[in-house]
Protein backbone atom coordinates (compact mmCIF):
# COMPACT_ATOMS: atom_id res chain seq x y z
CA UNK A 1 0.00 0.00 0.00
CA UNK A 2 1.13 3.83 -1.01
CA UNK A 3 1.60 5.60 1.80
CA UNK A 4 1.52 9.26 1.11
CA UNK A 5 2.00 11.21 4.31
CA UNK A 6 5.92 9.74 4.21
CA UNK A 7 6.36 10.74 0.17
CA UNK A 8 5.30 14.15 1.68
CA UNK A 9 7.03 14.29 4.73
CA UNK A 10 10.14 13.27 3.34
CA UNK A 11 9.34 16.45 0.95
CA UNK A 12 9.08 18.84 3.48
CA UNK A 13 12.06 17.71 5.02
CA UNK A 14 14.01 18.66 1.61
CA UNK A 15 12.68 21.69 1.34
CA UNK A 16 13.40 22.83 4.99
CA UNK A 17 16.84 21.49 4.62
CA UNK A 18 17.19 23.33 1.05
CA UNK A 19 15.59 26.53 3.17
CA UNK A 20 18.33 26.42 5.67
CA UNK A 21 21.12 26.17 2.95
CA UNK A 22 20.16 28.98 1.20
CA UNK A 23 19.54 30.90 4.27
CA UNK A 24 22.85 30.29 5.48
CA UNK A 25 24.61 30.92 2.24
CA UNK A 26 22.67 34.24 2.12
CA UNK A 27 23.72 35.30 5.81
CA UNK A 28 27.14 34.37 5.36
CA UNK A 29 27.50 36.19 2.41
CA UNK A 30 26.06 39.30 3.98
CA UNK A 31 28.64 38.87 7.06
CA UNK A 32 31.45 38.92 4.60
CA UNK A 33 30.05 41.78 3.15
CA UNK A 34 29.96 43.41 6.56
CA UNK A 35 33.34 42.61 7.07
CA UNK A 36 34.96 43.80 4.09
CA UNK A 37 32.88 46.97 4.98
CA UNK A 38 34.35 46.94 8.51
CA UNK A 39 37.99 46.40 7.58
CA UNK A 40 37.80 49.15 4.68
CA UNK A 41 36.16 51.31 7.43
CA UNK A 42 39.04 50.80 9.61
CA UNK A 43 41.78 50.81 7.70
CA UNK A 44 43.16 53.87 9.13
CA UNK A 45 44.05 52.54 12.61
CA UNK A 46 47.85 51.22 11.41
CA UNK A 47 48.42 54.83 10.57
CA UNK A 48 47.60 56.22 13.73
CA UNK A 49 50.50 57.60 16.23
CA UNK A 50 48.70 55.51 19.13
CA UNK A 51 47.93 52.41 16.88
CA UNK A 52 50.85 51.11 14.99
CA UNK A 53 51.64 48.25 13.82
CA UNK A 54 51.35 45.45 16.85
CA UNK A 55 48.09 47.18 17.85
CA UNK A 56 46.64 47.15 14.37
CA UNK A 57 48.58 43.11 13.42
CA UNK A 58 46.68 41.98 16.91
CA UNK A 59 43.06 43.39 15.99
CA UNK A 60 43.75 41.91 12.48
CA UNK A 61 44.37 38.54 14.52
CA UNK A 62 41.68 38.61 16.48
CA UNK A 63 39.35 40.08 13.85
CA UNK A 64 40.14 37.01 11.47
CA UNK A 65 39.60 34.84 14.55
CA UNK A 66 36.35 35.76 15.57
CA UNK A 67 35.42 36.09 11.45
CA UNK A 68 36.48 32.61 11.25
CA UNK A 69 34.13 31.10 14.10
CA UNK A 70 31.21 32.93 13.25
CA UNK A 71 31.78 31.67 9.39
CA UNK A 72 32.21 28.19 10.31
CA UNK A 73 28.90 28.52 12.79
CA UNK A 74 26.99 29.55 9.68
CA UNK A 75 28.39 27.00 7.38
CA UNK A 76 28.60 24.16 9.37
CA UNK A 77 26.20 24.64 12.30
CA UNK A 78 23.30 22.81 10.81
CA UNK A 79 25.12 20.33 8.90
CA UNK A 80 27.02 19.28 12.08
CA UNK A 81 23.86 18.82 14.11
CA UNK A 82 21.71 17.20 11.38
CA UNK A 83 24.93 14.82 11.35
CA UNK A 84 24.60 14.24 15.24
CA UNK A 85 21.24 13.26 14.62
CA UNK A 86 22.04 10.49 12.33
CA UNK A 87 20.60 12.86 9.17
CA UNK A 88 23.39 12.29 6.52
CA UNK A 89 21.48 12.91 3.43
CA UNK A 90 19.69 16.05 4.64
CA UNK A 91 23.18 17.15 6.44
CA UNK A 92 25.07 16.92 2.83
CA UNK A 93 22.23 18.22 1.33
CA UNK A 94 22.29 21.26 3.52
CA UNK A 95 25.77 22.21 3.38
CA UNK A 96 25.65 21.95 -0.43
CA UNK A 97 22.96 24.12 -0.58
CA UNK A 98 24.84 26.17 1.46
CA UNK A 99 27.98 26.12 -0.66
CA UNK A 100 25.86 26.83 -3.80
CA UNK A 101 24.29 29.82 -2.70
CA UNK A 102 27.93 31.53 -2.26
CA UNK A 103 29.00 30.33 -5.52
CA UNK A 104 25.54 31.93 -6.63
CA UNK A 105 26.06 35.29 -4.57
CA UNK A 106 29.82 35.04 -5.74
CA UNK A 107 28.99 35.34 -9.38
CA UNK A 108 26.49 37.86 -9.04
CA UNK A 109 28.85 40.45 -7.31
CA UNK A 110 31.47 39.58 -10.01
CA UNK A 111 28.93 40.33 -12.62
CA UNK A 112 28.17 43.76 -10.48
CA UNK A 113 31.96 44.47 -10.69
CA UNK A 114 32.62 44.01 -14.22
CA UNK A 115 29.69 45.69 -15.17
CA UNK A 116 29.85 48.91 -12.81
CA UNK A 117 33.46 48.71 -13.31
């Protein structure tokens, strides 16, 4: 016998897994935006008389740091736990649909560049 509610369950499931992929592509590439922001913003602090160059090398450190975690967080956070839960398929599925939505926004700010520029 057919049993429907599990053909659409199992549907739902992709689709909320494809939602948080593409949700997580789309905040991560708005955090690097923000950072690129940031560090252009900031850029003066090296030249400073009180900064110089082991103050400004340590926030650069730290910066990257802290850039790094909350990247990986994004990326990985839902894959990882999807994986603790025995969820393979919808754990792969996730972080490719995370790692396609960069390579989407990717592309589209290269095409913004070349054509602006």
């Amino acid at each position: 016998m057919y049993n429907f509610m599990s053909e659409k369950n199992k549907l739902s499931i992709e689709k909320r897994n494809l939602y948080w992929g593409a949700v997580a592509g789309i905040t991560q590439g708005i955090f690097i935006g923000l950072v690129a922001f940031l560090m252009n913003s900031i850029q003066s602090l090296g030249q400073e008389p009180l900064g110089g160059f082991i103050t400004s090398f340590l926030f650069f450190l730290l910066f990257f740091v802290l850039c790094a975690v909350i990247s990986v967080t994004f990326v990985f956070g839902r894959p990882l736990y999807l994986i603790m839960d025995k969820n393979f398929k919808e754990a792969i599925l996730t972080l490719l649909t995370t790692i396609l939505t960069l390579i989407i926004i990717t592309f589209l700010v290269l095409l913004i560049i070349f054509i602006c520029f």
